[in-house]
Structure formats: C-alpha cells, structure tokens
Protein backbone atom coordinates (compact mmCIF):
# COMPACT_ATOMS: atom_id res chain seq x y z
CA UNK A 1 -68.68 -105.27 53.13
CA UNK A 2 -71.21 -103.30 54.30
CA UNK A 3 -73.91 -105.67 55.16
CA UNK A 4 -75.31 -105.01 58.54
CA UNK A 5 -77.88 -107.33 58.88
CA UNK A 6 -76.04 -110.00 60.73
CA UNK A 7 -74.29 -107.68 63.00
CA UNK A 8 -77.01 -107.05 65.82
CA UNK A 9 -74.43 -107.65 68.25
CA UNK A 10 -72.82 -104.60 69.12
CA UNK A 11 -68.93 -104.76 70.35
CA UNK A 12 -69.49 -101.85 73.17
CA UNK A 13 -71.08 -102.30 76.39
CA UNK A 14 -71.21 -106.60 76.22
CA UNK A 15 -68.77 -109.02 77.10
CA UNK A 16 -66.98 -111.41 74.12
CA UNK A 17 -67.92 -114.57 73.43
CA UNK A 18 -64.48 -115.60 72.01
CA UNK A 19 -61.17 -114.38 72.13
CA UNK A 20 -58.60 -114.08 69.46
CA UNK A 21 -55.42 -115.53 69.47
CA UNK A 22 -52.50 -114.85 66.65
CA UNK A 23 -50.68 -118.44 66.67
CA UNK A 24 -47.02 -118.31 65.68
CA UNK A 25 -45.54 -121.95 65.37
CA UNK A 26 -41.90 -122.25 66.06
CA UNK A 27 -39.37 -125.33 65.13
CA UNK A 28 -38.88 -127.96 67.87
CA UNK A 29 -40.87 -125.72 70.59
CA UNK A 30 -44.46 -124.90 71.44
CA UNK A 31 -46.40 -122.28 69.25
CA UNK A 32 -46.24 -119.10 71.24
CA UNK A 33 -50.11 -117.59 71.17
CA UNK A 34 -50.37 -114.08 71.85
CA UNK A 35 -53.62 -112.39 72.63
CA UNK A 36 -55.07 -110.09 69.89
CA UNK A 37 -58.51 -109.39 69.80
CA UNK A 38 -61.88 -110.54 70.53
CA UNK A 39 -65.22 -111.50 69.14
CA UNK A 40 -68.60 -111.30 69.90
CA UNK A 41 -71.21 -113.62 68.28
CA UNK A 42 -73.63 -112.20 65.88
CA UNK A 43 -77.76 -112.91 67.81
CA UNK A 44 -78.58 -115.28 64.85
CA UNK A 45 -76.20 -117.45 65.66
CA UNK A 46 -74.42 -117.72 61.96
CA UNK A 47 -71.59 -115.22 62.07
CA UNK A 48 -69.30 -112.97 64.45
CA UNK A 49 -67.88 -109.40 64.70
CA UNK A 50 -64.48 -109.47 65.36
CA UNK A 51 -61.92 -106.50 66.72
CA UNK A 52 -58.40 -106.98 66.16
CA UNK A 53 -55.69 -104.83 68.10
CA UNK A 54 -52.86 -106.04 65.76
CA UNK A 55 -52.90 -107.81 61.75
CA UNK A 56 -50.80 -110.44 62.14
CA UNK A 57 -48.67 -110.72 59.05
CA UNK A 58 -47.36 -114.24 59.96
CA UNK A 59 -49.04 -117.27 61.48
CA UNK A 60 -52.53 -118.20 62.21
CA UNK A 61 -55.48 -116.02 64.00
CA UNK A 62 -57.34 -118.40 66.29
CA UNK A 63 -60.98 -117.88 67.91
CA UNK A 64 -61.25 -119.48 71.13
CA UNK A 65 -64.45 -119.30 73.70
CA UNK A 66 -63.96 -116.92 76.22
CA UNK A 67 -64.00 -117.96 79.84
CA UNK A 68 -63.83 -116.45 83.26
CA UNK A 69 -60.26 -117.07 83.97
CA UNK A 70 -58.28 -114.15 84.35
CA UNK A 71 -55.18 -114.90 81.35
C-alpha cells in the first residue's frame, strides 16, 4: 500500500504512542507477552504506523499505550 496520506507521523525522532506486544497463550499458565515493536499514531487520529522487530508466526500481536515505566 502505498498511500501516504495518513502517515504524517514519522517513526524517527518521536516517541511511540503504543507498544507492540506478540501474545503467545499457553495451556493451564499465563500467556507469555514478549515485546516486539512499536507504534506511533498517525496526526489525524484514524490510523497508526507500526515497526515490527520480529513477524510472529504464532499467536496474537497486541497494541498497548505506551507509558513511562521502564519494562
């Protein structure tokens, strides 16, 4: 896709306004979430860029706001 006019919001230089997790669920224990990426909301408001340091081939990709806490 090489639409570009929803993606005003450059991924160098500003900070993320979510993070990605990929979300592995596991029998009888808690999921194991494993950080993967982030995302930085487009200045409209109605979409996001998103950079991925792994595809997960299993599981679930979840965006989650970033915060200020050191993970």
């Amino acid at each position: 896709m090489s639409d570009s006019t929803n993606t005003s919001t450059s991924t160098k230089g500003s900070r993320p306004t979510h993070i990605a997790y990929w979300v592995r669920d596991r029998e009888d224990k808690k999921a194991v979430w494993t950080r993967c990426g982030a995302a930085w909301a487009h200045a409209d408001g109605k979409g996001f860029n998103i950079a991925l340091d792994l595809q997960p081939l299993d599981g679930r990709i979840s965006l989650r706001l970033a915060s200020e806490q050191k993970e």
